[in-house]
PDB file of N, CA and C in Angstrom:
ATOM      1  N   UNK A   1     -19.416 -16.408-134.707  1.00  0.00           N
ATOM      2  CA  UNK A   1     -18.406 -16.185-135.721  1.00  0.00           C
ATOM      3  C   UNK A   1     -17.244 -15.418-135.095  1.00  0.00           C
ATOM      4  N   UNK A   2     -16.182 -15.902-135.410  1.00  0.00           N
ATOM      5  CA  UNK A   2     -14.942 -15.396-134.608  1.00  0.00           C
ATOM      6  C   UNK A   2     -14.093 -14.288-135.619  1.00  0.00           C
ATOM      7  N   UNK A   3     -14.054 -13.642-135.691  1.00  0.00           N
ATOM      8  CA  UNK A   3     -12.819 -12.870-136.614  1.00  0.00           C
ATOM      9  C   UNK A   3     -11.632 -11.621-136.015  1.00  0.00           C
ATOM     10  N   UNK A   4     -10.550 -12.655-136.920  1.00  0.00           N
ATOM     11  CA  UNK A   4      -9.759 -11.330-136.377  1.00  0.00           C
ATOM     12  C   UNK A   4      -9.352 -10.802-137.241  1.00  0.00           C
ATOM     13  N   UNK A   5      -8.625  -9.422-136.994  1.00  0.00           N
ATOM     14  CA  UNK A   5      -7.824  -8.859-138.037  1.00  0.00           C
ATOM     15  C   UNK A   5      -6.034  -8.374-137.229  1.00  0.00           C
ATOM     16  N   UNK A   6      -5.204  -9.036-137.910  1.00  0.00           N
ATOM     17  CA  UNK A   6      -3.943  -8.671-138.087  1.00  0.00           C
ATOM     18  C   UNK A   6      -2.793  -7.601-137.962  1.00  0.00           C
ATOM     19  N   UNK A   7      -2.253  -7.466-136.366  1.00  0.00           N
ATOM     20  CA  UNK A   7      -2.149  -5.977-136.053  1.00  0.00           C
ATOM     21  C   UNK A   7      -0.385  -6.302-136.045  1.00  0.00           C
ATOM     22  N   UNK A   8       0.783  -5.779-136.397  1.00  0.00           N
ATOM     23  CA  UNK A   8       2.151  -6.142-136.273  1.00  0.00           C
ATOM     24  C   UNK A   8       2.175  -4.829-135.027  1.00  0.00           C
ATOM     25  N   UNK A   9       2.599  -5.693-133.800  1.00  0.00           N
ATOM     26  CA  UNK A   9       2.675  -4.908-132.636  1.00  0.00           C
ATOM     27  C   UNK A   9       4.480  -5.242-132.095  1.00  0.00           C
ATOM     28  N   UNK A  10       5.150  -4.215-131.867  1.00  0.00           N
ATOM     29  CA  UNK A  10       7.043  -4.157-131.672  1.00  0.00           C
ATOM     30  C   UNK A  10       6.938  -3.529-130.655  1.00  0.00           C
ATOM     31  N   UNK A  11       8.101  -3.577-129.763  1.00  0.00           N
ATOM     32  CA  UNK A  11       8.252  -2.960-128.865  1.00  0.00           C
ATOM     33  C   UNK A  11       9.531  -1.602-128.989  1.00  0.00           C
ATOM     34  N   UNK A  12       9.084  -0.421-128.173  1.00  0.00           N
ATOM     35  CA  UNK A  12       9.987   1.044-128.994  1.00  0.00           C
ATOM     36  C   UNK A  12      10.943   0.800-127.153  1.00  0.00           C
ATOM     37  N   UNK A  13      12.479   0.017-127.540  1.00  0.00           N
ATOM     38  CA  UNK A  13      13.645   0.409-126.177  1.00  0.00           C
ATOM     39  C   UNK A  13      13.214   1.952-126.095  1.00  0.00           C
ATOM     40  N   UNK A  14      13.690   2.441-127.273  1.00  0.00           N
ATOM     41  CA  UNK A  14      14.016   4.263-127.077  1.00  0.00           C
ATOM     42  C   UNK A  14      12.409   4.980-126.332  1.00  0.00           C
ATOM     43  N   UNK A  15      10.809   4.377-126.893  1.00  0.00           N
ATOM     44  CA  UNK A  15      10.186   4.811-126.042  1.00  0.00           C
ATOM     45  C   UNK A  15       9.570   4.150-125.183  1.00  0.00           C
ATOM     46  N   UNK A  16       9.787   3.260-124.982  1.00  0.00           N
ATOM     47  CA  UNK A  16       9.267   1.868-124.020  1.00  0.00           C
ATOM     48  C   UNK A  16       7.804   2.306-123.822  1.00  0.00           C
ATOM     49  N   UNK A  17       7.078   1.722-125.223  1.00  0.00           N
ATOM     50  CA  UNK A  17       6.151   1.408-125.368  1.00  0.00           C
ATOM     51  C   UNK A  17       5.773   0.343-125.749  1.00  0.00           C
ATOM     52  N   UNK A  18       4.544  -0.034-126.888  1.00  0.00           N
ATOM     53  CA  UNK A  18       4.405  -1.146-127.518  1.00  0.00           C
ATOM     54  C   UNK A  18       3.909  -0.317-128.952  1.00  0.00           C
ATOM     55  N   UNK A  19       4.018  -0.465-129.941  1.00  0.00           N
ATOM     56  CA  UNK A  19       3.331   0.179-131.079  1.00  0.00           C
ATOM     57  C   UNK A  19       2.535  -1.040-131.871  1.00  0.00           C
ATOM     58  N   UNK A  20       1.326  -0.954-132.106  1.00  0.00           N
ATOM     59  CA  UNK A  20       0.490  -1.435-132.865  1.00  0.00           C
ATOM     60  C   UNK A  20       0.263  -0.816-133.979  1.00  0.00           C
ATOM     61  N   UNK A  21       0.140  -1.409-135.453  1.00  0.00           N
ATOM     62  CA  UNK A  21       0.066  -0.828-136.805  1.00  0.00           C
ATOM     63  C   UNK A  21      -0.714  -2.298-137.848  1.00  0.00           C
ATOM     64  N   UNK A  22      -1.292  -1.817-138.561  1.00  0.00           N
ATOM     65  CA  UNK A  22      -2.056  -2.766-139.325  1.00  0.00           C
ATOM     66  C   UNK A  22      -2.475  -1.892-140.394  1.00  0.00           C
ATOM     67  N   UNK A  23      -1.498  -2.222-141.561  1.00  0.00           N
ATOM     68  CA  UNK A  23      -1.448  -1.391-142.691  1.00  0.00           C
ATOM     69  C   UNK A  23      -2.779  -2.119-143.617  1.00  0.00           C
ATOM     70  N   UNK A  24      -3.223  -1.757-144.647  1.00  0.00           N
ATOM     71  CA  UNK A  24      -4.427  -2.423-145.411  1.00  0.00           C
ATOM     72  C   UNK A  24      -6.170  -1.699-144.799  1.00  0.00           C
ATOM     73  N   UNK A  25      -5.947  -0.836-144.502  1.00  0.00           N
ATOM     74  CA  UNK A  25      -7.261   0.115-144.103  1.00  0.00           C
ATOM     75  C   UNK A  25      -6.685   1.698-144.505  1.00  0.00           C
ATOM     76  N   UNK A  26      -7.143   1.845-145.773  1.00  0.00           N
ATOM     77  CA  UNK A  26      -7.140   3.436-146.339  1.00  0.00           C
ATOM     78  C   UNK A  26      -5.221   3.864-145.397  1.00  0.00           C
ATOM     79  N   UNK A  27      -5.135   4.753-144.880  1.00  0.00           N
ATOM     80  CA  UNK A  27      -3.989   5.059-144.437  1.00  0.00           C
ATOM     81  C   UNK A  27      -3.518   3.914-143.613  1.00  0.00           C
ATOM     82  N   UNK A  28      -3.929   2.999-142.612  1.00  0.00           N
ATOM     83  CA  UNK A  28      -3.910   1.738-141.357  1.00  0.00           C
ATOM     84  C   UNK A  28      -4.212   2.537-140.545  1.00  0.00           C
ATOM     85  N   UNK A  29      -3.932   1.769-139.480  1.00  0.00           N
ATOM     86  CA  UNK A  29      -4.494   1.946-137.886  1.00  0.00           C
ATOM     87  C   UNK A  29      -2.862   1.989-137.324  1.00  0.00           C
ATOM     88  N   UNK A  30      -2.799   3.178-136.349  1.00  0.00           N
ATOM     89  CA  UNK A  30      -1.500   3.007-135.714  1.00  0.00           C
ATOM     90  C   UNK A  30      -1.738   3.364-134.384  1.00  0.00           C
ATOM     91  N   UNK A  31      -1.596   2.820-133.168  1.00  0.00           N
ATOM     92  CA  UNK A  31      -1.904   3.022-131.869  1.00  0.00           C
ATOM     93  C   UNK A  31      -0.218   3.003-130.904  1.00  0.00           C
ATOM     94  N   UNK A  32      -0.223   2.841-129.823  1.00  0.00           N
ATOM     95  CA  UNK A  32       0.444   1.837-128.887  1.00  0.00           C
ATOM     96  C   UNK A  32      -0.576   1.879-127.068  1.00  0.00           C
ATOM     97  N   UNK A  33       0.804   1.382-126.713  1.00  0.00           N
ATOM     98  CA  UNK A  33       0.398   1.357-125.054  1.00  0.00           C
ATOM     99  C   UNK A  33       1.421   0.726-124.489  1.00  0.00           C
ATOM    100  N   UNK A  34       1.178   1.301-122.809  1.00  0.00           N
ATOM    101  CA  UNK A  34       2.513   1.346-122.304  1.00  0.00           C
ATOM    102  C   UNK A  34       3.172  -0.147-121.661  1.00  0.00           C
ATOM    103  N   UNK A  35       1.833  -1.240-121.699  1.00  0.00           N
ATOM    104  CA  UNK A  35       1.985  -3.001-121.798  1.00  0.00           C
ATOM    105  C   UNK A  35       1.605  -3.301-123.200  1.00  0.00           C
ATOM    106  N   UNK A  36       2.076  -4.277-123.408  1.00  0.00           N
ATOM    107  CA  UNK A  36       1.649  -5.242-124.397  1.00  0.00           C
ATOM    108  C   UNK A  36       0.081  -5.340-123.979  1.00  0.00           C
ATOM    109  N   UNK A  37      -0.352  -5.722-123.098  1.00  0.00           N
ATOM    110  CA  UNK A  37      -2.090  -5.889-122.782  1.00  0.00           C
ATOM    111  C   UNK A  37      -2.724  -4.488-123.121  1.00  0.00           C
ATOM    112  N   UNK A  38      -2.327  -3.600-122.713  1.00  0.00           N
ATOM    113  CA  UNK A  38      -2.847  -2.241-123.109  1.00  0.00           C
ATOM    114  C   UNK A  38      -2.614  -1.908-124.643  1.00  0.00           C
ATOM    115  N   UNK A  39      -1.607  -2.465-124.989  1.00  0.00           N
ATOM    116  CA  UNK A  39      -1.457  -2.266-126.606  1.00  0.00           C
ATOM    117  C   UNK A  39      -2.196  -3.289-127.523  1.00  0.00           C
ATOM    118  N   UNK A  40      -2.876  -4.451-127.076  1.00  0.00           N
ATOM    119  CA  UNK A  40      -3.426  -5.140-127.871  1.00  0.00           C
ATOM    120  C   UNK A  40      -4.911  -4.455-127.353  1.00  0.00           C
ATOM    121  N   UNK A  41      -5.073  -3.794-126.479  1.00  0.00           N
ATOM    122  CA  UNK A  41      -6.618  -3.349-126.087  1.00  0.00           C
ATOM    123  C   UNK A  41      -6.931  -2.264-126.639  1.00  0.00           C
ATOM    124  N   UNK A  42      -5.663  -1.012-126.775  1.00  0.00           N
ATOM    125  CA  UNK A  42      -5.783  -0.054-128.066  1.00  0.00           C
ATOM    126  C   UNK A  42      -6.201  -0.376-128.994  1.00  0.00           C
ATOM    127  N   UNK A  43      -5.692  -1.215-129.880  1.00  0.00           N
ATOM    128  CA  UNK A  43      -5.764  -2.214-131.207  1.00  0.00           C
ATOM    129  C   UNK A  43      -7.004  -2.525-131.462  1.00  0.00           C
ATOM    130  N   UNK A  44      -7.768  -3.403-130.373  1.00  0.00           N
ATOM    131  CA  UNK A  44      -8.938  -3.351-130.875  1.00  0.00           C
ATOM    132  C   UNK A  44      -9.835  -2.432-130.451  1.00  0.00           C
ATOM    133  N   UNK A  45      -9.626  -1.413-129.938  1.00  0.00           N
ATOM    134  CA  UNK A  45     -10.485   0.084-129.976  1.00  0.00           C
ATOM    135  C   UNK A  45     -10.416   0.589-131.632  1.00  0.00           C
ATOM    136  N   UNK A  46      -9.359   0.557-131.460  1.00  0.00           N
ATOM    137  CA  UNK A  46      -8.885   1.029-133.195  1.00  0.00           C
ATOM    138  C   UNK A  46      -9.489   0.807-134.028  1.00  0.00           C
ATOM    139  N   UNK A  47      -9.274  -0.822-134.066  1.00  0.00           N
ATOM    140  CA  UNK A  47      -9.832  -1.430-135.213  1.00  0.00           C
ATOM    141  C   UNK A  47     -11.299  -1.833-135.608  1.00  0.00           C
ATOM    142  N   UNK A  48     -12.238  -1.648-133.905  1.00  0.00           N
ATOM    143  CA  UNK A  48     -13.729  -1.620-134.245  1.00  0.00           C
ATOM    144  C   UNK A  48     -14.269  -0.873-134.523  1.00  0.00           C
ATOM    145  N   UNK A  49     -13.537   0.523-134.194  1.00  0.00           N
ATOM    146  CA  UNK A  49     -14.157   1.797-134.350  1.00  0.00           C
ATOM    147  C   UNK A  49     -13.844   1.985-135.822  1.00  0.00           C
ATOM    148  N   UNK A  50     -13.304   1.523-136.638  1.00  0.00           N
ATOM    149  CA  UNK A  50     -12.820   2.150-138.047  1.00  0.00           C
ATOM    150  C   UNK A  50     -13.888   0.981-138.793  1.00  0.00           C
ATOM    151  N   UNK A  51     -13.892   0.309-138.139  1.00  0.00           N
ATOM    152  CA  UNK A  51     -14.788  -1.196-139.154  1.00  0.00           C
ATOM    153  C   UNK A  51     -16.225  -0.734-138.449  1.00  0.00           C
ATOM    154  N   UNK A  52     -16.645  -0.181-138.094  1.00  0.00           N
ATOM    155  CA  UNK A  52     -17.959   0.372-137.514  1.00  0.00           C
ATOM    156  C   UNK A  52     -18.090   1.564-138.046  1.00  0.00           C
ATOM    157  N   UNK A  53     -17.436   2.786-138.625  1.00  0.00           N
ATOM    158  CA  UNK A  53     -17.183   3.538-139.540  1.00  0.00           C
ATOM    159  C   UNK A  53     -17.744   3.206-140.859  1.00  0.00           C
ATOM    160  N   UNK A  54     -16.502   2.067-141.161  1.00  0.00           N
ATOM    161  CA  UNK A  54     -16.225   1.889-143.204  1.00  0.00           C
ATOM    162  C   UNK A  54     -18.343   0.844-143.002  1.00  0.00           C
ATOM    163  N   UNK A  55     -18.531  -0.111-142.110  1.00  0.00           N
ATOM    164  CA  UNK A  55     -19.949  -0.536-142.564  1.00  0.00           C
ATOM    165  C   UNK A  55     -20.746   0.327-141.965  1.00  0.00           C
ATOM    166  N   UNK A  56     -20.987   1.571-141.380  1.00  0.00           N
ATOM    167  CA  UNK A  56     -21.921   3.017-141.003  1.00  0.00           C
ATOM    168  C   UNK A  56     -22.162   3.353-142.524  1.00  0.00           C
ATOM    169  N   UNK A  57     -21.059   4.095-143.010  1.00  0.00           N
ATOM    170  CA  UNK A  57     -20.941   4.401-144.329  1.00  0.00           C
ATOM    171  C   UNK A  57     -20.472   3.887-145.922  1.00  0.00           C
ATOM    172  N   UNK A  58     -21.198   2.312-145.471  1.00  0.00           N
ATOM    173  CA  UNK A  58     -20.656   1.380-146.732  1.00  0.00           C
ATOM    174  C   UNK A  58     -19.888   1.499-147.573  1.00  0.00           C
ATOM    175  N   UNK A  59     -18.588   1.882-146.871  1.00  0.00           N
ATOM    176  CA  UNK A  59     -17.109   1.855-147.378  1.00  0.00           C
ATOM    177  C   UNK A  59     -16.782   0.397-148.017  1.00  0.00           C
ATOM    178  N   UNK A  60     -15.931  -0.024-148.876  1.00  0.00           N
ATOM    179  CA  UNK A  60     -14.707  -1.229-148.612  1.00  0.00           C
ATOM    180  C   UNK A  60     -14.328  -1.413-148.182  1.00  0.00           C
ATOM    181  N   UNK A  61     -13.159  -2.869-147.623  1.00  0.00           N
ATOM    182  CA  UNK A  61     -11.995  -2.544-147.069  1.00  0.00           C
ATOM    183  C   UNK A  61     -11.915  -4.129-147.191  1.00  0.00           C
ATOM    184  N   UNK A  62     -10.506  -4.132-147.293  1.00  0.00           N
ATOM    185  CA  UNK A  62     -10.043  -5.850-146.866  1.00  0.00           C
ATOM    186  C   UNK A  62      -9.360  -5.784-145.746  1.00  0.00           C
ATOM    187  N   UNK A  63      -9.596  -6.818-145.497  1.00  0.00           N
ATOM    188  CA  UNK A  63      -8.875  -7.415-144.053  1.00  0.00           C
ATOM    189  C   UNK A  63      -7.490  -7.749-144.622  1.00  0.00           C
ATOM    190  N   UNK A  64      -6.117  -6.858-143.693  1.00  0.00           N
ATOM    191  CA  UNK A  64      -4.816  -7.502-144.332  1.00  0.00           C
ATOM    192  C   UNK A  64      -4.838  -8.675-144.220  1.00  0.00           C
ATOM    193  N   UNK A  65      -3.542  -9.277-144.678  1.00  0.00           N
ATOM    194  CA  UNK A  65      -2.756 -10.564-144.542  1.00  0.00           C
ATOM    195  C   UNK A  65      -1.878 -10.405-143.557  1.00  0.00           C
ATOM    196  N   UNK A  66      -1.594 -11.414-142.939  1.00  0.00           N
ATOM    197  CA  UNK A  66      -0.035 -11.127-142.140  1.00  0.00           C
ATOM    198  C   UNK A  66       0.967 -11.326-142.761  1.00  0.00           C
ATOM    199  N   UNK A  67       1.525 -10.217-142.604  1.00  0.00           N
ATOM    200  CA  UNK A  67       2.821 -10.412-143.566  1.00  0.00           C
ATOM    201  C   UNK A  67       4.422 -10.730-142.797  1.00  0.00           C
ATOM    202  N   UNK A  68       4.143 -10.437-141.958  1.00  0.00           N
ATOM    203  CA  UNK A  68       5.375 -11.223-140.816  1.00  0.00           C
ATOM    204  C   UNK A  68       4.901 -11.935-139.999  1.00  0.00           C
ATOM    205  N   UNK A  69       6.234 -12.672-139.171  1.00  0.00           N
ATOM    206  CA  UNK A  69       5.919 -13.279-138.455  1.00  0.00           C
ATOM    207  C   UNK A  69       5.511 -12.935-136.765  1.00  0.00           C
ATOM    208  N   UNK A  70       5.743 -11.758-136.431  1.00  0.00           N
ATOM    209  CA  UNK A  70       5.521 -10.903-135.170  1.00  0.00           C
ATOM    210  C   UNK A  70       4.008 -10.458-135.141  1.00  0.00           C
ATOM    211  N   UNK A  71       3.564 -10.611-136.228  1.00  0.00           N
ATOM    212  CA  UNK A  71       1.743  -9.944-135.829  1.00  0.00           C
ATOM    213  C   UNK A  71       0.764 -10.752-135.192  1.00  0.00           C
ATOM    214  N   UNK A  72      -0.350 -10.370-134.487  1.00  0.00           N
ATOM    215  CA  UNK A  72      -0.955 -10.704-133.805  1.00  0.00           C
ATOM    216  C   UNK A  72      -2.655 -10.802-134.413  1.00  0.00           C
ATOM    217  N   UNK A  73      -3.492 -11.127-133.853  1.00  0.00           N
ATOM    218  CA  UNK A  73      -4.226 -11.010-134.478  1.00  0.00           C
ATOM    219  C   UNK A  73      -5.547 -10.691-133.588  1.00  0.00           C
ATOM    220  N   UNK A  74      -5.796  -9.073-133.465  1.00  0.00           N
ATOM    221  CA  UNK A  74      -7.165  -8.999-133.094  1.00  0.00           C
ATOM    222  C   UNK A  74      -7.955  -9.408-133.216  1.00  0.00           C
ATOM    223  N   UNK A  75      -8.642 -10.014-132.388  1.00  0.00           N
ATOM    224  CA  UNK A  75      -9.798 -10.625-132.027  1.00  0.00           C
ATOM    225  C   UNK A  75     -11.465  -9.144-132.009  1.00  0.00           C
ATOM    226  N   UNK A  76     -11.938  -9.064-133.168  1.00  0.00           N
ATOM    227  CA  UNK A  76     -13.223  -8.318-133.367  1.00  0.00           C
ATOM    228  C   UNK A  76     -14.634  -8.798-132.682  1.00  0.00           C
ATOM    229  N   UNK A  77     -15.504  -8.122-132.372  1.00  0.00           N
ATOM    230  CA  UNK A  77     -16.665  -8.563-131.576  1.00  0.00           C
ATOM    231  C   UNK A  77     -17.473  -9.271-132.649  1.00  0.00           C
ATOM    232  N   UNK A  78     -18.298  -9.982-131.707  1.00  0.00           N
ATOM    233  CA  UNK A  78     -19.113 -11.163-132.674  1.00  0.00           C
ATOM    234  C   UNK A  78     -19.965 -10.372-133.426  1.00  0.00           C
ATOM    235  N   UNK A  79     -20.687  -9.111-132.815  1.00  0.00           N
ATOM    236  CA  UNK A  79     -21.660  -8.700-133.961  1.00  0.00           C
ATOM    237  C   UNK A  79     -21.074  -7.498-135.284  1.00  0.00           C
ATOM    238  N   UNK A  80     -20.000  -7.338-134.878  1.00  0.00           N
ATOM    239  CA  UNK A  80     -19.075  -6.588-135.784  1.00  0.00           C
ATOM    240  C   UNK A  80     -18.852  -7.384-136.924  1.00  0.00           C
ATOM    241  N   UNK A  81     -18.413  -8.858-136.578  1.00  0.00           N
ATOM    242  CA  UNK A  81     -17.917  -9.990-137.451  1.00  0.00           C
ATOM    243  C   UNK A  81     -19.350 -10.026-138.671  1.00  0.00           C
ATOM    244  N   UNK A  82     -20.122 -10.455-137.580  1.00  0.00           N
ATOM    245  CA  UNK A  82     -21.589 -10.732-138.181  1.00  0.00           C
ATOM    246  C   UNK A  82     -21.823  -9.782-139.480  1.00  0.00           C
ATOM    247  N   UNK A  83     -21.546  -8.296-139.393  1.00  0.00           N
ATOM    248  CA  UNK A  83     -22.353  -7.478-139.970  1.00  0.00           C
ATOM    249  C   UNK A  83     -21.684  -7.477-140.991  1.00  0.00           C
ATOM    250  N   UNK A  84     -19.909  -7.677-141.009  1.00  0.00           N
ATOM    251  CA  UNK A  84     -18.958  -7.757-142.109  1.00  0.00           C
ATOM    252  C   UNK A  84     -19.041  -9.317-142.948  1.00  0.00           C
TER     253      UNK A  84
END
């Protein structure tokens, strides 16, 4: 089972980074990194560790939507998927 979840990742000129954000989890998830590869690898640190959290302690949560066209879409581990 494949699942992802939906991260809108921009790039900061002023801090030449990458910022990752994926609003729709209690406050979201906000990371970056200093490549795009490092910022989509934040992302899903982020996002397994909080979805390994909310099903630890049988929280809710929906998976956003993408709501633009710039987001990406983390790719979650198979047994993470499984358990959700």
């Amino acid at each position: 089972m494949k699942t992802n979840i939906p991260c809108k990742i921009t790039y900061s000129e002023a801090d030449k980074c990458w910022y990752v954000e994926s609003p729709g989890f209690y406050d979201g998830i906000m990371t970056y990194g200093d490549t795009l590869d490092n910022a989509q690898a934040m992302a899903k640190e982020a996002v397994t560790g909080l979805l390994e959290t909310y099903l630890e302690y049988g929280d809710t949560f929906t998976i956003p939507s993408k709501e633009v066209a710039d987001w990406y879409d983390i790719e979650i581990p198979p047994s993470l998927a499984f358990a959700m």
